[in-house]
Protein backbone atom coordinates (compact mmCIF):
# COMPACT_ATOMS: atom_id res chain seq x y z
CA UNK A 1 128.81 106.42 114.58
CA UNK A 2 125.60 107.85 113.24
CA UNK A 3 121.75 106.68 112.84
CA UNK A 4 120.31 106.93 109.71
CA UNK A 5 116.42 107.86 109.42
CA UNK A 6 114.42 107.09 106.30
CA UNK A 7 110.91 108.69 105.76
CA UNK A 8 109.08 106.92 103.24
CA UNK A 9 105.75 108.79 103.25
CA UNK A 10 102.00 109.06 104.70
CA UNK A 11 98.87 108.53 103.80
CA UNK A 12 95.24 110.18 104.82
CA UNK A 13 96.89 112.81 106.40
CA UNK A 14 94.42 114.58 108.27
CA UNK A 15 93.23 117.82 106.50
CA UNK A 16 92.50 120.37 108.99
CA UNK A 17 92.11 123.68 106.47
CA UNK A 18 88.81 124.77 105.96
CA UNK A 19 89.58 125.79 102.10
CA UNK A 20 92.20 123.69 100.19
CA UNK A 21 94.54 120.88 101.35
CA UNK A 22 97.32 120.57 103.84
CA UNK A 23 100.70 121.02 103.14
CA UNK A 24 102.22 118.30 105.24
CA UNK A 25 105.70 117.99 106.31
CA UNK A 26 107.69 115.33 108.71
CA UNK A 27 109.47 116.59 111.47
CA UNK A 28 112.36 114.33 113.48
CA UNK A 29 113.89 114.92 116.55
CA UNK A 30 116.86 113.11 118.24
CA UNK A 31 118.96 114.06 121.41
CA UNK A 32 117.81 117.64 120.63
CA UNK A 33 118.52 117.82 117.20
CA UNK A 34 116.05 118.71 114.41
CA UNK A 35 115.48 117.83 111.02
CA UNK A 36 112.55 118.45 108.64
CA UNK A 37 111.70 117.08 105.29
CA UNK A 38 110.03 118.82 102.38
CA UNK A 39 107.10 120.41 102.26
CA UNK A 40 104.29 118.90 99.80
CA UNK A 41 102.04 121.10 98.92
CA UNK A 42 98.19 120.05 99.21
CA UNK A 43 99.20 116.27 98.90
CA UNK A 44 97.38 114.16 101.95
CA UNK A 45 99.02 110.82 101.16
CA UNK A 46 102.96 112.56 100.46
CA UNK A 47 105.69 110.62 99.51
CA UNK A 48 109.03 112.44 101.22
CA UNK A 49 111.52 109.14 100.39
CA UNK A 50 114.11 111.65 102.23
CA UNK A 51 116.83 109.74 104.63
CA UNK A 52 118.34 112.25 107.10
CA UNK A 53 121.42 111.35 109.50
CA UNK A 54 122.02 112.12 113.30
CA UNK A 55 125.22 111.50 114.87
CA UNK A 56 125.15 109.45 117.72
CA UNK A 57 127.43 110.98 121.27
């Protein structure tokens, strides 16, 4: 059995460089496992559409 996460995207990410934009990423964590999405690159409203899978104990 396994859970399936979907992250859609963000928007107005806060920008907290003092030159240039973020480069904003998602991080999930479940029952001590990890899992990152893509980095965008000086995008404040990214769009990830990235589904990532944890298996359940």
């Amino acid at each position: 059995m396994s859970l399936e996460v979907s992250v859609i995207g963000a928007t107005n990410v806060p920008n907290p460089e003092t030159f240039g934009k973020s480069d904003p990423y998602a991080v999930l964590e479940f029952q001590g496992f990890r899992k990152k999405t893509e980095v965008k690159k000086g995008d404040l409203n990214p769009k990830w559409n990235e589904t990532f899978e944890f298996q359940l104990a």
